[in-house]
C-alpha atoms as a PDB file:
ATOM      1  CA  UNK A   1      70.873 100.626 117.117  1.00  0.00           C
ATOM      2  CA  UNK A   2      73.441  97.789 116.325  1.00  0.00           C
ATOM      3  CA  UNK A   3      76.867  99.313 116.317  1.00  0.00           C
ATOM      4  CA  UNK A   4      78.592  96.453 114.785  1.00  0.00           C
ATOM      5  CA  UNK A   5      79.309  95.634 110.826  1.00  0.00           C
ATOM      6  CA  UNK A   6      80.148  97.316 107.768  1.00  0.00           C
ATOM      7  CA  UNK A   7      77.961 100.245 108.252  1.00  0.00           C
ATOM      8  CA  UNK A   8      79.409 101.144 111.682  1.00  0.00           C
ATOM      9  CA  UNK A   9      82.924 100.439 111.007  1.00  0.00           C
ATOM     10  CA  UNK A  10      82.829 102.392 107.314  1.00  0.00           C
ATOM     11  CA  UNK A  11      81.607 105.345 109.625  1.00  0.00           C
ATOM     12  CA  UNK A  12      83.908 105.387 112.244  1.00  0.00           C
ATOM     13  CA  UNK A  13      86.530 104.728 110.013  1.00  0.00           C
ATOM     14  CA  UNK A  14      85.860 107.884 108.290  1.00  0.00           C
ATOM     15  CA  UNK A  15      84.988 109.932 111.564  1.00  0.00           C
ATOM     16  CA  UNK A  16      88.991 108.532 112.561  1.00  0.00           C
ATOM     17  CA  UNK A  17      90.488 109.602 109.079  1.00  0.00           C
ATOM     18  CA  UNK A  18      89.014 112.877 109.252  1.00  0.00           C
ATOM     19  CA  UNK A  19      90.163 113.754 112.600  1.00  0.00           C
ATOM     20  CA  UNK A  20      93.165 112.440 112.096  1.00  0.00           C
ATOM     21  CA  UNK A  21      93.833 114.525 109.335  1.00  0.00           C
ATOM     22  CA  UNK A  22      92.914 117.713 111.476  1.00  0.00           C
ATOM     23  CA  UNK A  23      94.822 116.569 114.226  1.00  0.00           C
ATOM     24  CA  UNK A  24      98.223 115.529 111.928  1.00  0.00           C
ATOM     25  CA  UNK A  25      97.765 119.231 110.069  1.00  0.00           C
ATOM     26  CA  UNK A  26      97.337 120.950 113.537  1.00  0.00           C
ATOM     27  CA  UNK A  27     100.538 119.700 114.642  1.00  0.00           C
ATOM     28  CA  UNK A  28     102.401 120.281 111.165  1.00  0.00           C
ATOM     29  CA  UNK A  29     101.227 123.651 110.155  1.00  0.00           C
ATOM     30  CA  UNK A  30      99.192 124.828 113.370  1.00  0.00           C
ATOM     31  CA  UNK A  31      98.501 127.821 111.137  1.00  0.00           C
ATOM     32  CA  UNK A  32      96.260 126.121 108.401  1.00  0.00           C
ATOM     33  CA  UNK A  33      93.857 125.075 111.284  1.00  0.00           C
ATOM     34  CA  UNK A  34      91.183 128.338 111.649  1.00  0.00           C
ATOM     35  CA  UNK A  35      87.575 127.969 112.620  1.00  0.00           C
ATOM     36  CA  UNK A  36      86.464 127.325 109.054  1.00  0.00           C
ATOM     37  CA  UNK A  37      88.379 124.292 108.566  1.00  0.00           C
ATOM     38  CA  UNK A  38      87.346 123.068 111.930  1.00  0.00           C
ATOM     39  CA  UNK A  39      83.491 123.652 111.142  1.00  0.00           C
ATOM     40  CA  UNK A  40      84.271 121.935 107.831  1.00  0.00           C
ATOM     41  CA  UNK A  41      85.449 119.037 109.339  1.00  0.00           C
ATOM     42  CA  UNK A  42      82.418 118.809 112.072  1.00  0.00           C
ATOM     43  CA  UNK A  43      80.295 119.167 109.156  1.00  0.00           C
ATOM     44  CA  UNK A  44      81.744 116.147 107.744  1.00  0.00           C
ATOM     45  CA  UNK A  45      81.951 114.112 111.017  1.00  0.00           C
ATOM     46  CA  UNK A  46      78.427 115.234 111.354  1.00  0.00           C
ATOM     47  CA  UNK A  47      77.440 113.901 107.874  1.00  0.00           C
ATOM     48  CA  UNK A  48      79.049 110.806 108.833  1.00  0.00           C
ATOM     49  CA  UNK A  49      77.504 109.550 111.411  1.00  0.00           C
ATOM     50  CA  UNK A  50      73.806 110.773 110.283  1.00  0.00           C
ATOM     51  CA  UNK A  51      73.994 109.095 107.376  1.00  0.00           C
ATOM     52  CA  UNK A  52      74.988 105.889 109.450  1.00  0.00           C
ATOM     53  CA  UNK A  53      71.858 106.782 111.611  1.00  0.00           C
ATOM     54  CA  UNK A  54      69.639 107.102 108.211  1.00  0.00           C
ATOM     55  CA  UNK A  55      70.907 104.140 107.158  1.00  0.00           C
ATOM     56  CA  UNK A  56      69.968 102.238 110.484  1.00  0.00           C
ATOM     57  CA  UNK A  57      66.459 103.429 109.742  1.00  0.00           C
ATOM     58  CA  UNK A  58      65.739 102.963 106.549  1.00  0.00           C
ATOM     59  CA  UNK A  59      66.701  99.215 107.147  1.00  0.00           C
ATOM     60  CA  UNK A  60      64.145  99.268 110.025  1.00  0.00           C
ATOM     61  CA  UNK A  61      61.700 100.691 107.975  1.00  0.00           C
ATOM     62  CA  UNK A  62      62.182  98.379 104.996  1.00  0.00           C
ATOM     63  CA  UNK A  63      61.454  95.679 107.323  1.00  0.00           C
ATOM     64  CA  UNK A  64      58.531  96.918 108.926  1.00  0.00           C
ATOM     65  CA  UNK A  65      55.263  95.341 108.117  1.00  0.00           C
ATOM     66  CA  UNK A  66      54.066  99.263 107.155  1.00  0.00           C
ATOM     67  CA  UNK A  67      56.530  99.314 104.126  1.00  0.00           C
ATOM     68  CA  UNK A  68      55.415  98.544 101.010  1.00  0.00           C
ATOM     69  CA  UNK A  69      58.228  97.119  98.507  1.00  0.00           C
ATOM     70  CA  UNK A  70      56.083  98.006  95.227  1.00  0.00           C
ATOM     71  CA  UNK A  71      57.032 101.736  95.821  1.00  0.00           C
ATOM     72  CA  UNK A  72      60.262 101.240  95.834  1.00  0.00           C
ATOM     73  CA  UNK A  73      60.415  99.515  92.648  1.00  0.00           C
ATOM     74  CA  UNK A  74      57.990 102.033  90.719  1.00  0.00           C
ATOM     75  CA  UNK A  75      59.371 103.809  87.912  1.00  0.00           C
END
């Protein structure tokens, strides 16, 4: 897996923002912070970095020699 370019950086950018956010609102209002908002904000780091992984391999896959572009393109 190439963890370089747009893909990677887009997703670690958001996986910084969004703990970021936690951490800043932890520190200013330590009350807002429960275990919901903390599994929310997993969820979303989680989200993140599969969909970095799916995109990894659906690139693979479109350049495999098994893929076949005419399915893609059906209608």
């Amino acid at each position: 897996m190439k963890l370089q370019g747009r893909k990677f950086f887009g997703m670690l950018l958001g996986v910084v923002v969004n703990t970021a956010i936690i951490i800043s609102g932890y520190i200013l209002a330590p009350e807002s912070i429960d275990n919901a908002v903390l599994i929310f904000a997993m969820g979303i780091t989680g989200t993140l970095i599969t969909a970095f992984i799916g995109g990894n391999v659906w690139a693979t896959w479109a350049k495999s020699k098994y893929f076949r572009s005419e399915l893609k393109d059906e209608k």
